[in-house]
N, C-alpha and C. Protein backbone atom coordinates (compact mmCIF):
# COMPACT_ATOMS: atom_id res chain seq x y z
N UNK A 1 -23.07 -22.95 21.29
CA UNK A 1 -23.57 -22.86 19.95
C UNK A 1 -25.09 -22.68 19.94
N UNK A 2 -25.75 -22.97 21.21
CA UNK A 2 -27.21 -22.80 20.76
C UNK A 2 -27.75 -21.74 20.76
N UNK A 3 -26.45 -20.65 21.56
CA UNK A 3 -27.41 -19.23 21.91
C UNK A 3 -26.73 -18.41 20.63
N UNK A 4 -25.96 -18.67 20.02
CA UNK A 4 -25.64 -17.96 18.84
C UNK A 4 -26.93 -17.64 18.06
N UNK A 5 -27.07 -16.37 17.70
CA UNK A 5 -27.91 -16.36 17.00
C UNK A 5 -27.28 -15.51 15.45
N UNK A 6 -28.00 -16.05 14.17
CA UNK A 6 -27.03 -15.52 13.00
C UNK A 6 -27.30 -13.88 12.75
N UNK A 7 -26.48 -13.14 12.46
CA UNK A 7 -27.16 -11.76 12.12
C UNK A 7 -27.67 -11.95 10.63
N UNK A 8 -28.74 -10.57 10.60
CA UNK A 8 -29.60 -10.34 9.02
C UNK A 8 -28.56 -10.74 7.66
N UNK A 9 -27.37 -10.02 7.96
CA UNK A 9 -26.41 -9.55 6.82
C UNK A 9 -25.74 -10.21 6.78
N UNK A 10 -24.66 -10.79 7.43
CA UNK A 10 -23.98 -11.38 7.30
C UNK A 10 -23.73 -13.03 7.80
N UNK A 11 -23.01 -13.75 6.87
CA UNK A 11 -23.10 -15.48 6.92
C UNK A 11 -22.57 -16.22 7.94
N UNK A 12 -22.98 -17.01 8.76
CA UNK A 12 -22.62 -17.76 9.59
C UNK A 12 -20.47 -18.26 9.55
N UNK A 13 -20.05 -17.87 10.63
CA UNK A 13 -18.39 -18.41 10.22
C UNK A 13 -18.67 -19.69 10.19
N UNK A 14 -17.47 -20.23 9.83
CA UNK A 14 -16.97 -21.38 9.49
C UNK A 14 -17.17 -22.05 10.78
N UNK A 15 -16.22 -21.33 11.37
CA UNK A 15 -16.20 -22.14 12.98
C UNK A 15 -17.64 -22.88 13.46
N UNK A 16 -18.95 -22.08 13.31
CA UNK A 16 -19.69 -22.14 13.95
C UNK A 16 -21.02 -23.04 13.34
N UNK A 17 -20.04 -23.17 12.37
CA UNK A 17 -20.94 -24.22 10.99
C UNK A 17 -21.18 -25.91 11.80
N UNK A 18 -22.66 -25.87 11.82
CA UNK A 18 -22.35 -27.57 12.53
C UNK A 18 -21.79 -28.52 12.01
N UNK A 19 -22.17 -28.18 10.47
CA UNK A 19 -21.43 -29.47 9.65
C UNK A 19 -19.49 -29.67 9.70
N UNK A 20 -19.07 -28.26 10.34
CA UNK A 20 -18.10 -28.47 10.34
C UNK A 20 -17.71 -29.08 11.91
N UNK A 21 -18.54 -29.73 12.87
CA UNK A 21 -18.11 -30.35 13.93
C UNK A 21 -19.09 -31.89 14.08
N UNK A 22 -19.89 -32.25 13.50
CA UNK A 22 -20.97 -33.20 13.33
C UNK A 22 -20.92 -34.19 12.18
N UNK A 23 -20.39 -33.65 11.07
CA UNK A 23 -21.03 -34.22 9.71
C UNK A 23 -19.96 -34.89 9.03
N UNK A 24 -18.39 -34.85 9.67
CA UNK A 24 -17.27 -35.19 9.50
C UNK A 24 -16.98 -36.66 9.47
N UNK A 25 -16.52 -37.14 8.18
CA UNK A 25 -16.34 -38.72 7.74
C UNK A 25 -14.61 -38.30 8.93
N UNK A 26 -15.08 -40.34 9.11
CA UNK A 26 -13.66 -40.42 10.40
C UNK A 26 -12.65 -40.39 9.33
N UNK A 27 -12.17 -40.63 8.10
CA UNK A 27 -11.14 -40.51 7.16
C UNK A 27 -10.85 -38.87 7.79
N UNK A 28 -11.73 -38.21 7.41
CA UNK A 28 -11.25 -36.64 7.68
C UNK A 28 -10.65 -36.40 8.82
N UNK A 29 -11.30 -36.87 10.32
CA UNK A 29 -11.19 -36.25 11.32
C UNK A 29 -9.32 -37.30 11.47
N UNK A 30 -9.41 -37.93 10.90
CA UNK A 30 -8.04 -39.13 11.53
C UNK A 30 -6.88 -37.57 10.41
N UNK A 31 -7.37 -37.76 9.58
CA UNK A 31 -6.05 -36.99 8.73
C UNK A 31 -6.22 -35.47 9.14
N UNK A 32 -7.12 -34.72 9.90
CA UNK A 32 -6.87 -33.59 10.87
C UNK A 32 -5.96 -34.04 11.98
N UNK A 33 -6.15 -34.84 13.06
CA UNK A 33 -5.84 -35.03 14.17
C UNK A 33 -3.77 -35.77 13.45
N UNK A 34 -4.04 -36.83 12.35
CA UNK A 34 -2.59 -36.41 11.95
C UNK A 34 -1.24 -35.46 11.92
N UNK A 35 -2.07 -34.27 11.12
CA UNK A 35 -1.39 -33.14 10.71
C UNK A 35 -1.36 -32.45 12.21
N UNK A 36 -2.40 -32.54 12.79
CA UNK A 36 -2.53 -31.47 14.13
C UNK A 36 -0.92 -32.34 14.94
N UNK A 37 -0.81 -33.25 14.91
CA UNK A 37 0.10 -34.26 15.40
C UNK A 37 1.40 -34.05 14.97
N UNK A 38 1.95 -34.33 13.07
CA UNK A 38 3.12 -33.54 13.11
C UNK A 38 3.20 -32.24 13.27
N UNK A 39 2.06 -31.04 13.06
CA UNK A 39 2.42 -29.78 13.58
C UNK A 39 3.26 -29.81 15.31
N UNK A 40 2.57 -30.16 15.86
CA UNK A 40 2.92 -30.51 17.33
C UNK A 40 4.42 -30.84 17.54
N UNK A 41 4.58 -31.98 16.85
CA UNK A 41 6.05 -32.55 16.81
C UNK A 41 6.95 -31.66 16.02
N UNK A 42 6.75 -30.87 15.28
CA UNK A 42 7.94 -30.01 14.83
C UNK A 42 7.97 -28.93 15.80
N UNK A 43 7.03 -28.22 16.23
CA UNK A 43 6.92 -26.88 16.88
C UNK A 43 7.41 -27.50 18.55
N UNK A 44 7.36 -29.31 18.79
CA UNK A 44 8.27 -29.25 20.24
C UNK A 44 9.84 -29.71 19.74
N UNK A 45 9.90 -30.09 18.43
CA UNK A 45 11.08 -30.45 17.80
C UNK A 45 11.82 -28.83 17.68
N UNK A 46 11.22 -27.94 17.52
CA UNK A 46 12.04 -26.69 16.96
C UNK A 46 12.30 -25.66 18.50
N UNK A 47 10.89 -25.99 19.17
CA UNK A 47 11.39 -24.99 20.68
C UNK A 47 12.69 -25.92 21.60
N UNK A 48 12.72 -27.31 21.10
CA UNK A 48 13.74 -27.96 22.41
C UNK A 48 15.24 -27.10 21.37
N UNK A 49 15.15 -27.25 20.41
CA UNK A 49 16.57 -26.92 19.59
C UNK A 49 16.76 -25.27 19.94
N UNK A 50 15.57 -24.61 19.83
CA UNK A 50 15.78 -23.38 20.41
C UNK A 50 16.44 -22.60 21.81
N UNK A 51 15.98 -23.57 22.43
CA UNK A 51 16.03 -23.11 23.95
C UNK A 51 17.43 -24.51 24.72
N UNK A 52 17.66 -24.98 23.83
CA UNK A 52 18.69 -25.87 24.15
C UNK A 52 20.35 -25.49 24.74
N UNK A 53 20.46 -24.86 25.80
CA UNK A 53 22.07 -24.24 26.25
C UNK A 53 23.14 -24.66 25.56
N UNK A 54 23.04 -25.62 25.23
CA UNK A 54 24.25 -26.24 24.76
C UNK A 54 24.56 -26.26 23.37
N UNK A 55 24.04 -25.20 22.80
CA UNK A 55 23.66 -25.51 21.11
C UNK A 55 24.78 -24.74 20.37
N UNK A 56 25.39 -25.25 19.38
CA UNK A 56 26.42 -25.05 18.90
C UNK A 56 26.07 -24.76 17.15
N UNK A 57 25.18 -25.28 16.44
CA UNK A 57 25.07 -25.14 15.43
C UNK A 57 24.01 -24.16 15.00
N UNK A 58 23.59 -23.61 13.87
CA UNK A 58 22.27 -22.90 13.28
C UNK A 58 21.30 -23.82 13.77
N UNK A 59 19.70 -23.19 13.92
CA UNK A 59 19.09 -23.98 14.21
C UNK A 59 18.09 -23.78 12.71
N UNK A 60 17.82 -25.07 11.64
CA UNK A 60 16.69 -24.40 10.76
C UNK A 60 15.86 -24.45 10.38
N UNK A 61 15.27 -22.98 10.52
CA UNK A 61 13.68 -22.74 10.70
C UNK A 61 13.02 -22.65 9.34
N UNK A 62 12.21 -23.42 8.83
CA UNK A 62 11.60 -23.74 8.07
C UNK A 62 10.74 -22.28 7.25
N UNK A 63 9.96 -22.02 7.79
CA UNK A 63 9.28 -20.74 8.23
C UNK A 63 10.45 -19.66 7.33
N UNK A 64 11.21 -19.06 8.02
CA UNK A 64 12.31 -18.20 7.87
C UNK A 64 13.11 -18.48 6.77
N UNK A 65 13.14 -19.76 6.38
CA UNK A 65 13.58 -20.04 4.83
C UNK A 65 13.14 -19.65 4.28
N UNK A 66 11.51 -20.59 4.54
CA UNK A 66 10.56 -20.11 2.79
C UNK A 66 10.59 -18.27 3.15
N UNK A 67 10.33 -17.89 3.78
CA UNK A 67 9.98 -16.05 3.78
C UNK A 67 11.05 -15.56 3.12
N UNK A 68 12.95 -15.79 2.98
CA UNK A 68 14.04 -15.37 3.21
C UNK A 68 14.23 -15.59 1.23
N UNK A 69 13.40 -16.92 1.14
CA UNK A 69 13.58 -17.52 -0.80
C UNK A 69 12.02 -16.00 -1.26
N UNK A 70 11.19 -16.42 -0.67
CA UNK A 70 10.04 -15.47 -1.03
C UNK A 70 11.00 -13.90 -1.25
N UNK A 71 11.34 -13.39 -0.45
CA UNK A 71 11.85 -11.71 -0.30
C UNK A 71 12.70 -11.80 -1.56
N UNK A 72 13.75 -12.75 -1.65
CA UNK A 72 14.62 -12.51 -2.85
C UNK A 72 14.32 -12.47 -4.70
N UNK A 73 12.75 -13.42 -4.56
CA UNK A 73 11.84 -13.35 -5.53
C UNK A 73 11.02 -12.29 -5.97
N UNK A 74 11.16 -12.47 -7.46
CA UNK A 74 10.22 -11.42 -7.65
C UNK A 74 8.46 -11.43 -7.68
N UNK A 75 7.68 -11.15 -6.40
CA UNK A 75 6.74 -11.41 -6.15
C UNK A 75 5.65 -10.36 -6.97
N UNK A 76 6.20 -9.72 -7.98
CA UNK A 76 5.29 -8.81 -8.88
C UNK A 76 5.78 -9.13 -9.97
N UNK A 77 5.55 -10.75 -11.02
CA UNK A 77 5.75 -11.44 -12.35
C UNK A 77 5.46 -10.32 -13.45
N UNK A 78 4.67 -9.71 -13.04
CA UNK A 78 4.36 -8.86 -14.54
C UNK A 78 4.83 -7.99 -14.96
N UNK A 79 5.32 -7.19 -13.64
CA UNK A 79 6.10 -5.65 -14.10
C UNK A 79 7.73 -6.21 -14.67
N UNK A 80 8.33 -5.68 -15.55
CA UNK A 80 9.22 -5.98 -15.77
C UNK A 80 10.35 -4.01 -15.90
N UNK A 81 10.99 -4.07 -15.22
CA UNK A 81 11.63 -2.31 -15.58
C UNK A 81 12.02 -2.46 -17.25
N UNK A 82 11.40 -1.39 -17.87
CA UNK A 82 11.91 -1.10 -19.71
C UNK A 82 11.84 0.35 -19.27
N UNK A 83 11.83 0.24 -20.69
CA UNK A 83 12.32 2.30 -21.06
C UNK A 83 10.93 2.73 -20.51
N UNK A 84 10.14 2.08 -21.22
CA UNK A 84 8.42 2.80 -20.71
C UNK A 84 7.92 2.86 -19.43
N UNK A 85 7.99 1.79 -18.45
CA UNK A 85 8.02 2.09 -17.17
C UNK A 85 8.59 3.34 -16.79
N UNK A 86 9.92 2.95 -16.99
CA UNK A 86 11.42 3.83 -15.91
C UNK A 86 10.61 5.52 -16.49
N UNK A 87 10.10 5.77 -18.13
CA UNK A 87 9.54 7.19 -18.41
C UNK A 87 8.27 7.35 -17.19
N UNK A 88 7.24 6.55 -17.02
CA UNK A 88 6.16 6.37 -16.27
C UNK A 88 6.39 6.74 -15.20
N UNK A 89 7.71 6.50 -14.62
CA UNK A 89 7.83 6.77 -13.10
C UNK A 89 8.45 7.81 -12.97
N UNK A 90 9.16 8.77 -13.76
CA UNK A 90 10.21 9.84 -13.83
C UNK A 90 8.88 10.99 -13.76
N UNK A 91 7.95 10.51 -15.21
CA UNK A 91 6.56 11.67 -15.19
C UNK A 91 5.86 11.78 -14.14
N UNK A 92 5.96 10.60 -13.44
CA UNK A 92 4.55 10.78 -12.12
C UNK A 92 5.52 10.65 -10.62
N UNK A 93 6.86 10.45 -10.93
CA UNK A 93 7.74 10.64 -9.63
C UNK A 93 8.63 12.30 -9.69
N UNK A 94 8.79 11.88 -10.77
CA UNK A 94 10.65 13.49 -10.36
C UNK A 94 9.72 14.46 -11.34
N UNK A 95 8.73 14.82 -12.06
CA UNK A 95 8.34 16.11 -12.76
C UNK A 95 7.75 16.84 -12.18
N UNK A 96 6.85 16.17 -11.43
CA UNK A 96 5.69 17.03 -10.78
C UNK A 96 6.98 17.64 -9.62
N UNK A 97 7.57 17.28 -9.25
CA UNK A 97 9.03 18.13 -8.55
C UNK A 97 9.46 19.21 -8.58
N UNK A 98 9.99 19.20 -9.97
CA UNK A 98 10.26 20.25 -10.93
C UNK A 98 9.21 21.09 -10.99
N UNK A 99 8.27 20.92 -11.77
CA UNK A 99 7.28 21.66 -11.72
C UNK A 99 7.02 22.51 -10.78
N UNK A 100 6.98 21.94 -9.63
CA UNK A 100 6.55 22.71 -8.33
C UNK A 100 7.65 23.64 -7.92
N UNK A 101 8.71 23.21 -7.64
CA UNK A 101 9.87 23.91 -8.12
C UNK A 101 9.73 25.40 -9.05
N UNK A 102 9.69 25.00 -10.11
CA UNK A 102 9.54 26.28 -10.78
C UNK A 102 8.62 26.80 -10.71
N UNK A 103 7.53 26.83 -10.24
CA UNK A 103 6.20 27.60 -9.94
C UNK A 103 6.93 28.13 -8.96
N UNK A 104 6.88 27.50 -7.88
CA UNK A 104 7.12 28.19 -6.46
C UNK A 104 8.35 29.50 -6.87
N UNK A 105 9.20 28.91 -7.32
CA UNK A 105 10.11 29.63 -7.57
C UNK A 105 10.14 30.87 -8.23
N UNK A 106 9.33 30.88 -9.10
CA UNK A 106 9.15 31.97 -10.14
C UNK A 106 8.13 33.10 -9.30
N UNK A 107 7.19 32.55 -8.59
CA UNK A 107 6.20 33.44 -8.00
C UNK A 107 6.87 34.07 -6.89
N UNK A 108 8.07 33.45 -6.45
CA UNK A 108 8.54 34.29 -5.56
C UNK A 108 9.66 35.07 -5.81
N UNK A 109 10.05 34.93 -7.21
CA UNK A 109 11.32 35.93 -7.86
C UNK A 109 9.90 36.73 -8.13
N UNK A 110 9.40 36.71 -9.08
CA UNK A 110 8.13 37.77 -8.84
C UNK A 110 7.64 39.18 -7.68
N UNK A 111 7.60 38.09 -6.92
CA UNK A 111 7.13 39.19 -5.73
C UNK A 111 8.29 39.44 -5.33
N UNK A 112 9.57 38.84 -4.86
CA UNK A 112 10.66 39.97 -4.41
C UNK A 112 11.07 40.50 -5.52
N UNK A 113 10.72 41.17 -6.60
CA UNK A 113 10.88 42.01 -7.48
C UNK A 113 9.61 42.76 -7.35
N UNK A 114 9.14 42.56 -7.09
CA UNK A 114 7.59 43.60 -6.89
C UNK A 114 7.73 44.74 -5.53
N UNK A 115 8.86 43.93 -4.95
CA UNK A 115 8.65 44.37 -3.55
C UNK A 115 9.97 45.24 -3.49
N UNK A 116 10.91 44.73 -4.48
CA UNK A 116 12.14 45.62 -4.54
C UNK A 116 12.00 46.89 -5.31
N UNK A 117 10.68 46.83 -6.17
CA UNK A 117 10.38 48.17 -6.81
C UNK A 117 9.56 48.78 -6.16
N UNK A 118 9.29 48.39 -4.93
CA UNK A 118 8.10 49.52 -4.37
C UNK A 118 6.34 49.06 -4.53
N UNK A 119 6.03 48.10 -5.76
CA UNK A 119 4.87 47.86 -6.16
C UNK A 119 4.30 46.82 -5.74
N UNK A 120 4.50 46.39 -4.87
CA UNK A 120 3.52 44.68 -4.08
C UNK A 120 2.76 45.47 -2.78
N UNK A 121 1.72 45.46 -3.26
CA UNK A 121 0.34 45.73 -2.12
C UNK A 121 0.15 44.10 -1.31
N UNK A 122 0.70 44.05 -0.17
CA UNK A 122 0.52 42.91 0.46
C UNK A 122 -1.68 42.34 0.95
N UNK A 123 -1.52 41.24 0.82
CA UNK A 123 -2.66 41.17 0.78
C UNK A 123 -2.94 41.22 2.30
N UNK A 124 -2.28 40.36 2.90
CA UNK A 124 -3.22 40.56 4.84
C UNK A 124 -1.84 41.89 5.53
N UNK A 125 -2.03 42.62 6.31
CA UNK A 125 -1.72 43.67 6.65
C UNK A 125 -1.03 42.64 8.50
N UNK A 126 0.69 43.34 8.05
CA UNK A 126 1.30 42.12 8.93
C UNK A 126 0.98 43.33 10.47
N UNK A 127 1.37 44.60 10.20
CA UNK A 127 0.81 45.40 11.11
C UNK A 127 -0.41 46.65 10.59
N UNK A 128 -1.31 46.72 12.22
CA UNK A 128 -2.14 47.44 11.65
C UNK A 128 -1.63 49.20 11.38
């Protein structure tokens, strides 16, 4: 920590903050070293159940729940599908489609009609 030196622009991390290794009431550091403690005990509680040969039941992962309740939720509260959306997405998803569609399409009934009458001057010359 002493040879760190801070850059112009940007703020010192967290990590490297003294107050965050010096300035710490023991209430704090006891209820870190706690939690650091049951983390520990579940993660050797969950690898022995993992790696256990003899294991016969689901093993369950905490983790993989909450993610599994999260996915089935709707994690975007505001949008709700109505008529006005579902129009919103048809105009800026399936038209511009169409559209292109019939452009393309038309410019090239065009020219093979230009070309079936004799009258399409090609612009780049395929031979010289």
């Amino acid at each position: 920590m002493a040879d760190y030196k801070e850059a112009p622009l940007a703020t010192r991390p967290k990590t490297l903050d003294p107050a965050e290794y010096f300035n710490l009431s023991p209430e704090y550091r006891r209820s870190e070293e706690a939690r650091a403690a049951l983390r520990s005990q579940l993660k050797r509680q969950y690898l022995l159940q993992l790696n256990n040969p003899h294991r016969q039941e689901l093993i369950d992962d905490p983790a993989l729940t909450r993610w599994i309740h999260a996915r089935g939720k709707n994690v975007y509260p505001n949008f709700r599908p109505t008529a006005k959306t579902s129009l919103i997405g048809g105009l800026f998803g399936v038209l511009p489609l169409f559209v292109l569609y019939f452009v393309f399409k038309t410019d090239r009934d065009k020219r093979e009609a230009k070309i079936k009458a004799g009258t399409y001057e090609r612009p780049y010359k395929v031979s010289s």
